[in-house]
Protein backbone atom coordinates (compact mmCIF):
# COMPACT_ATOMS: atom_id res chain seq x y z
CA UNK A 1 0.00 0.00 0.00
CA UNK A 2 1.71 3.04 -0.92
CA UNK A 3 1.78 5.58 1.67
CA UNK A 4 1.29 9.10 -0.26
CA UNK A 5 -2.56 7.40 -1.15
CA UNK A 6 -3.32 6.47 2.35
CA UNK A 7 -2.36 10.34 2.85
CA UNK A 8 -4.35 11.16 0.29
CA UNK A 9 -7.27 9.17 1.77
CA UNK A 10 -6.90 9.99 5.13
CA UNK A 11 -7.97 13.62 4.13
CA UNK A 12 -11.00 12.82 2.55
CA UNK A 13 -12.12 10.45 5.67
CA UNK A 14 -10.01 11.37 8.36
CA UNK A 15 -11.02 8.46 10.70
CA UNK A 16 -8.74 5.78 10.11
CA UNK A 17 -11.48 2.92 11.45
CA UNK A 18 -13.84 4.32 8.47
CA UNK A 19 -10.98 4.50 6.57
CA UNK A 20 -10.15 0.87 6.66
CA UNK A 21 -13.99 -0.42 6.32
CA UNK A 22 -14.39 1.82 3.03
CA UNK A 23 -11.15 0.47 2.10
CA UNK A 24 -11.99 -3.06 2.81
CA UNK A 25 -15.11 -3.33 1.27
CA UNK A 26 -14.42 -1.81 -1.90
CA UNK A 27 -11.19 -3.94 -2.24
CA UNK A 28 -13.63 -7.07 -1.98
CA UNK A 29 -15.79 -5.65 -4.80
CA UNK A 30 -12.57 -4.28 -7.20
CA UNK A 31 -11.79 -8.75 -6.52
CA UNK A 32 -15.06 -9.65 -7.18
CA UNK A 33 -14.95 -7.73 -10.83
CA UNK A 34 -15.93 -4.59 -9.74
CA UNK A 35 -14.00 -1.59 -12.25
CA UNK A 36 -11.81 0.54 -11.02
CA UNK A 37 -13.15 4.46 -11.19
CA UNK A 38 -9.79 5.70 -11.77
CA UNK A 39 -7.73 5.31 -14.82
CA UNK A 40 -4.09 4.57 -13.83
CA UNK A 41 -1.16 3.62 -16.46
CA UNK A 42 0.46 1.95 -13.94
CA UNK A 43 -0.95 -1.52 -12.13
CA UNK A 44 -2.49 -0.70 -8.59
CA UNK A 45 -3.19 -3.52 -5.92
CA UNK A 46 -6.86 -3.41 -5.22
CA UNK A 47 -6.05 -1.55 -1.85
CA UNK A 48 -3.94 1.36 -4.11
CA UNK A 49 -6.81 1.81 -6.42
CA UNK A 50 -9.45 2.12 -3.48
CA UNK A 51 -7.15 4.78 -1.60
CA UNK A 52 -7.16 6.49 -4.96
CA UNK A 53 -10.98 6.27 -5.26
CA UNK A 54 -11.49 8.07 -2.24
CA UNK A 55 -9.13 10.67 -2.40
CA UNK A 56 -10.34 11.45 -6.01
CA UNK A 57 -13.68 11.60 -4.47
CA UNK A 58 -15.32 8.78 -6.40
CA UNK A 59 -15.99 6.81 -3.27
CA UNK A 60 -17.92 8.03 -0.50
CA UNK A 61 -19.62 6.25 2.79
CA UNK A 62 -22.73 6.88 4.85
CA UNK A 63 -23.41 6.48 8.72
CA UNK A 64 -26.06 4.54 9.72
CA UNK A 65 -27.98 5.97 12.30
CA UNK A 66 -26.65 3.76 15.24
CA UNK A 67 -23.60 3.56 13.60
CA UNK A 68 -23.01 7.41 13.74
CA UNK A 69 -24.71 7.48 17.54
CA UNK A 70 -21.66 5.62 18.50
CA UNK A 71 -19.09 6.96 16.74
CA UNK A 72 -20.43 10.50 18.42
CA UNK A 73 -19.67 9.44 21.66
C-alpha cells in the first residue's frame, strides 16, 4: 500500500477505522470484478486503487444511524 494514497485518503475520511472499512469493502468488490473508477497507467493492488478512489472523491460512505450514535460518543 503506498503511503502518499493512504495520505491522500486519510484527508478525505479522516477516521482511520472508516478509513479501513471503506477500504476493505471496496477492495472485496474491485476482486469480485468490480472496475476501477480511476484510470491509472500503472498496475495498482486493489487496496492502491481504493485509496485512490477516495481521495479522487469517487468513493464516499454513509453512517447509519446507530452507527453514527456511537461513533459520536
Amino acid at each position: 500500500m503506498r503511503d502518499d494514497y493512504l495520505q491522500a485518503a486519510l484527508l478525505v475520511i479522516d477516521d482511520p477505522m472508516i478509513l479501513v472499512n471503506v477500504v476493505s469493502r471496496r477492495v472485496k468488490q474491485l476482486r469480485q470484478g468490480s472496475r476501477p473508477l480511476v484510470v491509472s497507467l500503472e498496475k495498482l493492488s486493489a487496496e492502491d486503487t481504493a485509496l485512490r478512489e477516495i481521495s479522487e472523491g469517487k468513493i464516499s460512505y454513509e453512517l447509519g444511524a446507530d452507527a453514527d450514535a456511537n461513533h459520536r460518543r
